[in-house]
PDB file of N, CA and C in Angstrom:
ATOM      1  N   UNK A   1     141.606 167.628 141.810  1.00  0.00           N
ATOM      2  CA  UNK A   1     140.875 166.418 141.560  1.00  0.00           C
ATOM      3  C   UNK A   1     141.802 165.221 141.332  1.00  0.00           C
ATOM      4  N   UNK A   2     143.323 165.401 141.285  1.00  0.00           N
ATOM      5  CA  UNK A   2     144.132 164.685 141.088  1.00  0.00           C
ATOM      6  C   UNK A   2     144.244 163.229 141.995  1.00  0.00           C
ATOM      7  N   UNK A   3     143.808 163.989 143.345  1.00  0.00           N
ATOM      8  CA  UNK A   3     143.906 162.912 144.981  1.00  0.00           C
ATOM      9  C   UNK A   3     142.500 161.978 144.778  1.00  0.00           C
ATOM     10  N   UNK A   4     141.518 162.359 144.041  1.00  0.00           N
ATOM     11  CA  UNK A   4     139.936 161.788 144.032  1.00  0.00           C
ATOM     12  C   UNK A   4     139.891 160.618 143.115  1.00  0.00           C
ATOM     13  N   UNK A   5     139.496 159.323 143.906  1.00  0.00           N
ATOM     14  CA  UNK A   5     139.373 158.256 143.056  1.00  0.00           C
ATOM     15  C   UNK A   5     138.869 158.299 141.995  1.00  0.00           C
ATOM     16  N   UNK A   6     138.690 157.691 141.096  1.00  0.00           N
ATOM     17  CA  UNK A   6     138.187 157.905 139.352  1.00  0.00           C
ATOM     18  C   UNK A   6     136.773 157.703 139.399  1.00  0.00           C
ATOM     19  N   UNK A   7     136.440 157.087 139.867  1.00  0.00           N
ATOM     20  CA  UNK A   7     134.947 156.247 140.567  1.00  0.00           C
ATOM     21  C   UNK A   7     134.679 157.920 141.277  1.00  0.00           C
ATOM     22  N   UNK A   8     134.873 158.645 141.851  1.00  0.00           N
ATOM     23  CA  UNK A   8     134.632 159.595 142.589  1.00  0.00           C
ATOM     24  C   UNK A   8     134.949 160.863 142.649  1.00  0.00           C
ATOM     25  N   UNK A   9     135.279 160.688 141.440  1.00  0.00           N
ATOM     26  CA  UNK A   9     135.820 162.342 140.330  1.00  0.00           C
ATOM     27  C   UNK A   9     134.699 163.074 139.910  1.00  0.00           C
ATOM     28  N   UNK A  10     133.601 162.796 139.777  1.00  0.00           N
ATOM     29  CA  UNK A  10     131.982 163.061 139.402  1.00  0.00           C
ATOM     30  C   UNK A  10     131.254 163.622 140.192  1.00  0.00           C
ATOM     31  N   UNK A  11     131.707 163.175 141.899  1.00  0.00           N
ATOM     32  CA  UNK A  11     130.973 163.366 143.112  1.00  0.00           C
ATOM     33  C   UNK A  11     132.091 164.742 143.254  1.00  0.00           C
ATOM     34  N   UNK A  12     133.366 164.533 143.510  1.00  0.00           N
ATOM     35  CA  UNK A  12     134.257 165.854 144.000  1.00  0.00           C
ATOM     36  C   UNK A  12     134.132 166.681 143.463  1.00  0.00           C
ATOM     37  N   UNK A  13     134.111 167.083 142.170  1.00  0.00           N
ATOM     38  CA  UNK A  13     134.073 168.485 141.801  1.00  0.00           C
ATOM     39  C   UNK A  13     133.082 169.321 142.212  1.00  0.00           C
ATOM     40  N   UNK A  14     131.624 169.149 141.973  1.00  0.00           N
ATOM     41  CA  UNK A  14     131.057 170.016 142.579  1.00  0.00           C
ATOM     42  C   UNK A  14     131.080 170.257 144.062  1.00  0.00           C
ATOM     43  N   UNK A  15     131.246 168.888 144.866  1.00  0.00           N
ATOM     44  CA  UNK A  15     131.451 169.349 146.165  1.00  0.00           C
ATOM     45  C   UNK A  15     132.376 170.590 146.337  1.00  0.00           C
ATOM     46  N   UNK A  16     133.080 170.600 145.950  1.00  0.00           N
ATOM     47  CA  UNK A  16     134.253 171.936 145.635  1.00  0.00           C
ATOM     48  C   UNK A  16     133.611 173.259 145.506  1.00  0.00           C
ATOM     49  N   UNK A  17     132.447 173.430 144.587  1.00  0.00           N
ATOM     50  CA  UNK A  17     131.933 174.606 144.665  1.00  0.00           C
ATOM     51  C   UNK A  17     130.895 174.630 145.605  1.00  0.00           C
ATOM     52  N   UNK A  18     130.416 173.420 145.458  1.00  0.00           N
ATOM     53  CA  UNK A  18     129.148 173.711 146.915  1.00  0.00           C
ATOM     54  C   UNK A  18     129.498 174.092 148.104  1.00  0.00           C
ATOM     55  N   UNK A  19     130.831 173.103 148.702  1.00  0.00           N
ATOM     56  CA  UNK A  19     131.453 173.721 150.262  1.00  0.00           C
ATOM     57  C   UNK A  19     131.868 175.205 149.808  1.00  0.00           C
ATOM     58  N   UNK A  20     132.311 176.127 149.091  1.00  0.00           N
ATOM     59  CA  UNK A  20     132.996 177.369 148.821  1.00  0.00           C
ATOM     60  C   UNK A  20     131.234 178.360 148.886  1.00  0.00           C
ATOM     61  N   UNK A  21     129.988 177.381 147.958  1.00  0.00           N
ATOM     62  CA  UNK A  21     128.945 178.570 148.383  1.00  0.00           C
ATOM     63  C   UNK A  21     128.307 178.624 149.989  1.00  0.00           C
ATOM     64  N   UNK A  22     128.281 177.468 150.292  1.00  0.00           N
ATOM     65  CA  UNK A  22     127.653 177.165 151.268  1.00  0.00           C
ATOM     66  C   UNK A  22     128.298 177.821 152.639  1.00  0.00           C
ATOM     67  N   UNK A  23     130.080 177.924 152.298  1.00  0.00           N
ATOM     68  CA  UNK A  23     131.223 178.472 153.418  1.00  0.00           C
ATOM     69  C   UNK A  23     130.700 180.077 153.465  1.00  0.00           C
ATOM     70  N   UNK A  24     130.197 180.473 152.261  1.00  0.00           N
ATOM     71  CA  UNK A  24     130.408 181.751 151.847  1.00  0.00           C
ATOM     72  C   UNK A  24     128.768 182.339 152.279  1.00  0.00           C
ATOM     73  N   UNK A  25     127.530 181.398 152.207  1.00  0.00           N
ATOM     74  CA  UNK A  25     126.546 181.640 153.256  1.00  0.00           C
ATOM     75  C   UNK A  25     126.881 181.663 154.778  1.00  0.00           C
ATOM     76  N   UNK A  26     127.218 180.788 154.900  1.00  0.00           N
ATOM     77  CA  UNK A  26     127.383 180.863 156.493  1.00  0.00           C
ATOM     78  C   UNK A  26     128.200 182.617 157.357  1.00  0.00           C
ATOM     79  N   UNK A  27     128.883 182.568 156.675  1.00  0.00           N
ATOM     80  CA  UNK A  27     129.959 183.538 156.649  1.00  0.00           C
ATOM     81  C   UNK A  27     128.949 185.075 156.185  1.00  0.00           C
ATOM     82  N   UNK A  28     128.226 184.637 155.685  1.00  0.00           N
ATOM     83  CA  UNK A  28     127.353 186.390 155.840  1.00  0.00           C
ATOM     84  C   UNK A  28     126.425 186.055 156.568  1.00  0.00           C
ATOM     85  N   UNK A  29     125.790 185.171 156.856  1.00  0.00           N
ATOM     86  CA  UNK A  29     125.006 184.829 158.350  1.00  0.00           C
ATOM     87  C   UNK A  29     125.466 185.386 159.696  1.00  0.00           C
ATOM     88  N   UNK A  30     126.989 185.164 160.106  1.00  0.00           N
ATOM     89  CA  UNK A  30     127.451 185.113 161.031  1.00  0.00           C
ATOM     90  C   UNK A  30     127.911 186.941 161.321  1.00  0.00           C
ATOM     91  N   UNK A  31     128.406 186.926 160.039  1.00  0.00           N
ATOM     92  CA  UNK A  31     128.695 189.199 159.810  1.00  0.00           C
ATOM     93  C   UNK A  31     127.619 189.637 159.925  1.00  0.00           C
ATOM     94  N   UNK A  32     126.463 189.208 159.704  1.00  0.00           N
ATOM     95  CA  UNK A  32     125.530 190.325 159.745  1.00  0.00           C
ATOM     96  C   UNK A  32     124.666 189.542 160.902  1.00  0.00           C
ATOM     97  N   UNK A  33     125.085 188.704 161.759  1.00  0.00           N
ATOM     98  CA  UNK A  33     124.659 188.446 163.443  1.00  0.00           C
ATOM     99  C   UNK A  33     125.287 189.180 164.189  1.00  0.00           C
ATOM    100  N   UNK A  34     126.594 189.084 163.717  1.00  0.00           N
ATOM    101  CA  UNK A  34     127.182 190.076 164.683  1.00  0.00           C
ATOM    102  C   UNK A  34     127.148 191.496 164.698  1.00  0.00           C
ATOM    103  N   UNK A  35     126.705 192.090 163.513  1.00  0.00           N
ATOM    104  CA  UNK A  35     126.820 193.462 163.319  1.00  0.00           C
ATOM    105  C   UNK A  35     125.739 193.858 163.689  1.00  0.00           C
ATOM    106  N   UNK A  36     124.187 193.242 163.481  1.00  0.00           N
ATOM    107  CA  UNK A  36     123.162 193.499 164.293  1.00  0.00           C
ATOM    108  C   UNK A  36     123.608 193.539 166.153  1.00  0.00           C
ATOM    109  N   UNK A  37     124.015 192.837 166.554  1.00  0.00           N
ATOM    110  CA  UNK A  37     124.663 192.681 167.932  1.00  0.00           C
ATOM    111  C   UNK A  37     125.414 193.667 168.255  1.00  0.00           C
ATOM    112  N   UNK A  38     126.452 194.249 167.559  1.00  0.00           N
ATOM    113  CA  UNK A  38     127.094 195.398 167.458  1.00  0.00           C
ATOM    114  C   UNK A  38     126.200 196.645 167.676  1.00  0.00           C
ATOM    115  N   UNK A  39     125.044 196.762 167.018  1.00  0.00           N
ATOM    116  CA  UNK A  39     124.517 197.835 167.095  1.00  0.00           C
ATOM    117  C   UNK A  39     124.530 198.572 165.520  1.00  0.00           C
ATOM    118  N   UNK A  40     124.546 197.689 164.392  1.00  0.00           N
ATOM    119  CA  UNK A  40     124.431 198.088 162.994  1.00  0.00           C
ATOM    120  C   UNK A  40     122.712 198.843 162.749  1.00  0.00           C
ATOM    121  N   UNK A  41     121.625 198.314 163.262  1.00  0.00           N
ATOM    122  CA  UNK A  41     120.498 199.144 162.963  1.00  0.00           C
ATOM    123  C   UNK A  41     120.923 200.485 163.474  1.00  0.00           C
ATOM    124  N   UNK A  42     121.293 200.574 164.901  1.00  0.00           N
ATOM    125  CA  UNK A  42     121.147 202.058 165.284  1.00  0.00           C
ATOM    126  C   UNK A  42     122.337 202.788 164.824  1.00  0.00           C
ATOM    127  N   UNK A  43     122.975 202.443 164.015  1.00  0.00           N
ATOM    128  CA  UNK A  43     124.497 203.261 163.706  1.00  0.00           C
ATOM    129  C   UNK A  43     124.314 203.987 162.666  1.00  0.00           C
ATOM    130  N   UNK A  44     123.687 205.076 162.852  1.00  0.00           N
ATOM    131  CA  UNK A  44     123.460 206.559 161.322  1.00  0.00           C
ATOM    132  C   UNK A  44     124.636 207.487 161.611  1.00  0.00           C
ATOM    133  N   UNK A  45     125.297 207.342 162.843  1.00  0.00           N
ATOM    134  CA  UNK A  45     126.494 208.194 163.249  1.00  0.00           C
ATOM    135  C   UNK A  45     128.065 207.291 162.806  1.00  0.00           C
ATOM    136  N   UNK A  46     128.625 208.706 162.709  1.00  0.00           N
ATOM    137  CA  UNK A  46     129.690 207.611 162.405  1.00  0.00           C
ATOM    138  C   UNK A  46     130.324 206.850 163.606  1.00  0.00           C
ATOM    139  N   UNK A  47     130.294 207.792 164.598  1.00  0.00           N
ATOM    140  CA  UNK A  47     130.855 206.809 166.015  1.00  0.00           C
ATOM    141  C   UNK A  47     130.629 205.447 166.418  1.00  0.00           C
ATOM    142  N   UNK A  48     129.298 205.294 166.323  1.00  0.00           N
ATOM    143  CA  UNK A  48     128.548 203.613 166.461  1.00  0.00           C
ATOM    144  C   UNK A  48     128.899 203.035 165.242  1.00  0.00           C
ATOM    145  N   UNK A  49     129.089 203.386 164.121  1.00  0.00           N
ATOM    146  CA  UNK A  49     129.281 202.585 162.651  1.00  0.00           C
ATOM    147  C   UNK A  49     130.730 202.392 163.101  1.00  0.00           C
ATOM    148  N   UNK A  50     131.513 202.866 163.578  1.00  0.00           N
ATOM    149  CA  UNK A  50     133.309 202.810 163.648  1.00  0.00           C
ATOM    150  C   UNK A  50     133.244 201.646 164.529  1.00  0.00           C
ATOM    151  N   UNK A  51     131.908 201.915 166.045  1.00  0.00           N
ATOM    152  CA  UNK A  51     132.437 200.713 166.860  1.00  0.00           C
ATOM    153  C   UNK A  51     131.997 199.119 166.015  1.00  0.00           C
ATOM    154  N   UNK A  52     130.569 199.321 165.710  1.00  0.00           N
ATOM    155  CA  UNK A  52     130.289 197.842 164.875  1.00  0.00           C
ATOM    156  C   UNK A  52     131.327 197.827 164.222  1.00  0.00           C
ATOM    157  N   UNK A  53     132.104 198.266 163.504  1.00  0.00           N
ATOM    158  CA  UNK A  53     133.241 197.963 162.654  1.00  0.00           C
ATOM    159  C   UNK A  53     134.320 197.302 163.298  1.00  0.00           C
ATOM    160  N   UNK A  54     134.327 197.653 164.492  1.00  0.00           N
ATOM    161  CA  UNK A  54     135.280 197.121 165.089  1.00  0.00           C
ATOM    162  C   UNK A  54     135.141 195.973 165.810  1.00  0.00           C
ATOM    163  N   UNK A  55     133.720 196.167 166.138  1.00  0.00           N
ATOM    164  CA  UNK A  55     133.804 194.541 166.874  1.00  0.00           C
ATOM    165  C   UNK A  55     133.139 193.238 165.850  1.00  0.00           C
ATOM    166  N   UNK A  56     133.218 193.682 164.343  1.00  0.00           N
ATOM    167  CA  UNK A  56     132.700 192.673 163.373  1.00  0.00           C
ATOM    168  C   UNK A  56     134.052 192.038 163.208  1.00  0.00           C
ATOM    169  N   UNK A  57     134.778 192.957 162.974  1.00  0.00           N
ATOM    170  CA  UNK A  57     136.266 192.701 162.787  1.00  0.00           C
ATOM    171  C   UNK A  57     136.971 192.036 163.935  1.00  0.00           C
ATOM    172  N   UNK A  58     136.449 192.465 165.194  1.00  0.00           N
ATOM    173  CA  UNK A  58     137.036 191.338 166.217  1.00  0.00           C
ATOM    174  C   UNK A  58     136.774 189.914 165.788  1.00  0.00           C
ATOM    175  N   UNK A  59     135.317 190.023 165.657  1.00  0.00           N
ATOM    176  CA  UNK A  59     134.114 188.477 166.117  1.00  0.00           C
ATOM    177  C   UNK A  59     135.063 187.754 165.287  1.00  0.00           C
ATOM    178  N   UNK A  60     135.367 188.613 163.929  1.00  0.00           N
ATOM    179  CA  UNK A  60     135.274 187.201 162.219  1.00  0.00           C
ATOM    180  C   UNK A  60     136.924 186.960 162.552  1.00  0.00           C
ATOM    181  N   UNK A  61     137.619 187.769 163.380  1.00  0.00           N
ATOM    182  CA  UNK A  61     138.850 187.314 163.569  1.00  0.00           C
ATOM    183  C   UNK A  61     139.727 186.519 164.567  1.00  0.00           C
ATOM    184  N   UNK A  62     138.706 186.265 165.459  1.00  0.00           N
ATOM    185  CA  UNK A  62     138.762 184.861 166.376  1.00  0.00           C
ATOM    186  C   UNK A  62     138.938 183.525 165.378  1.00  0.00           C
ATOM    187  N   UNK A  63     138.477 183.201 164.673  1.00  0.00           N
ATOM    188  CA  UNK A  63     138.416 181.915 163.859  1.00  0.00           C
ATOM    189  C   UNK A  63     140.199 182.087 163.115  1.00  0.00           C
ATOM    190  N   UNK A  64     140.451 182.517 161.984  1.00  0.00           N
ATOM    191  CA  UNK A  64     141.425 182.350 161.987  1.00  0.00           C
ATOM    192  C   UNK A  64     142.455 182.645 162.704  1.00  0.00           C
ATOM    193  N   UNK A  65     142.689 183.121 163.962  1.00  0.00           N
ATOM    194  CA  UNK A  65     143.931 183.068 164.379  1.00  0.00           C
ATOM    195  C   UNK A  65     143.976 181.997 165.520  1.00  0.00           C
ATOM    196  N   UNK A  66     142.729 181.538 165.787  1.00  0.00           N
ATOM    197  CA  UNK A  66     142.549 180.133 166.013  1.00  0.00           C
ATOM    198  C   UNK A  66     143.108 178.847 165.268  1.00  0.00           C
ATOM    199  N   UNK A  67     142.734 178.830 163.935  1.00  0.00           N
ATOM    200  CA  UNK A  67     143.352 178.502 162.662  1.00  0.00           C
ATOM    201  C   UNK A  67     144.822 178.079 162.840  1.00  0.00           C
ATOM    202  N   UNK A  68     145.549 179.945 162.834  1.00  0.00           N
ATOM    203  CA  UNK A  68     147.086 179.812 162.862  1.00  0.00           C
ATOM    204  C   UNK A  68     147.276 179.145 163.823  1.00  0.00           C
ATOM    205  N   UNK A  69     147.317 179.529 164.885  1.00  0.00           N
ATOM    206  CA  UNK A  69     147.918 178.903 166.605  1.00  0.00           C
ATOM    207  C   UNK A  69     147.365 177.476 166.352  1.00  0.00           C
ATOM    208  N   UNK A  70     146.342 176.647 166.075  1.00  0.00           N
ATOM    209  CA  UNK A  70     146.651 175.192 165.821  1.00  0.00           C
ATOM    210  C   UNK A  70     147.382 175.147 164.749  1.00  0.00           C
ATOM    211  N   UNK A  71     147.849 175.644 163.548  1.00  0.00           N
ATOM    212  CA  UNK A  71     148.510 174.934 162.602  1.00  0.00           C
ATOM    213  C   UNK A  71     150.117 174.773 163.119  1.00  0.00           C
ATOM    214  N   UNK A  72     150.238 176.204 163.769  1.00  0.00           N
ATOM    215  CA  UNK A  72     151.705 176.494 164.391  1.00  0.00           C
ATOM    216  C   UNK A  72     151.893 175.288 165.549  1.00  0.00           C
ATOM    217  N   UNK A  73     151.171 174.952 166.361  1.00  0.00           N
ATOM    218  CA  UNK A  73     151.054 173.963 167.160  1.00  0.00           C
ATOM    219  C   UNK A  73     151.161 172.367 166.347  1.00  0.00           C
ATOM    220  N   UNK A  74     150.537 172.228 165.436  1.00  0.00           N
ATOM    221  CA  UNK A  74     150.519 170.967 164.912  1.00  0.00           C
ATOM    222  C   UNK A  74     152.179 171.019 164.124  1.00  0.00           C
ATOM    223  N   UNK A  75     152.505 171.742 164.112  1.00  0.00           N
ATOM    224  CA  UNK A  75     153.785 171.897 162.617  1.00  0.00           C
ATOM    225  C   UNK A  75     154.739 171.616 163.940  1.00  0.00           C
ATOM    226  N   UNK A  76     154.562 172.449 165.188  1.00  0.00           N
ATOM    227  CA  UNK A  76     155.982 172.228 166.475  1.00  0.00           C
ATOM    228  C   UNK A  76     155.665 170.794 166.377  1.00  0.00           C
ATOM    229  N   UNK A  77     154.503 169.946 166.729  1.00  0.00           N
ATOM    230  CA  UNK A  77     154.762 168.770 167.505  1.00  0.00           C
ATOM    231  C   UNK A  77     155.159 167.744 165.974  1.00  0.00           C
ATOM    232  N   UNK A  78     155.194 168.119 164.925  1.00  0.00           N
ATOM    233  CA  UNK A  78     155.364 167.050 164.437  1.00  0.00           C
ATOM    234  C   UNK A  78     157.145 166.853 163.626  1.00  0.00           C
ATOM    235  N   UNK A  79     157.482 168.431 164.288  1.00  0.00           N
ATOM    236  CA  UNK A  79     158.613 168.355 164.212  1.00  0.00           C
ATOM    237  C   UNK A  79     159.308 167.417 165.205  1.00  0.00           C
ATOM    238  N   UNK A  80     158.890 167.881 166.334  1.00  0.00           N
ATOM    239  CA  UNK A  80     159.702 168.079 168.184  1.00  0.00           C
ATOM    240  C   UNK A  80     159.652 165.929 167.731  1.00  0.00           C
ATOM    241  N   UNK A  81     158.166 165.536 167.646  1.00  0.00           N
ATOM    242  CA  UNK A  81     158.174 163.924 167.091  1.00  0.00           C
ATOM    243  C   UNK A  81     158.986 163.347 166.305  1.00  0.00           C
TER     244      UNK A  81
END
């Protein structure tokens, strides 16, 4: 809260917890879209439960290594600049 104008120290803090619940809805929205998609209703075996496992774990891991590769990208060019 240090960076937040004084005038606007009142408004930031909770934004802080609201973006963290609201990140944290979305984010079981999206696991349990994909795991239905996966095939999570029909998985009483373990074989189909191993594959949804695996492709939940793909889906949610596109985003951050998206993440890395722009940060790694932004950090080269502002060196190479």
């Amino acid at each position: 809260m240090r960076v937040a104008l004084p005038a606007e120290r009142d408004i930031a803090g909770p934004f802080v917890s609201a973006t963290q619940t609201l990140s944290a809805a979305f984010g079981s929205a999206i696991a349990g879209m994909v795991a239905n998609l996966a095939g999570l209703a029909e998985a009483v075996a373990p074989g189909p439960a191993r594959h949804m496992a695996l492709v939940l774990f793909a889906a949610l891991a596109i985003a951050p290594v998206a993440a890395g590769l722009t940060a790694l990208r932004a950090l080269h060019l502002t060196r190479a600049g």
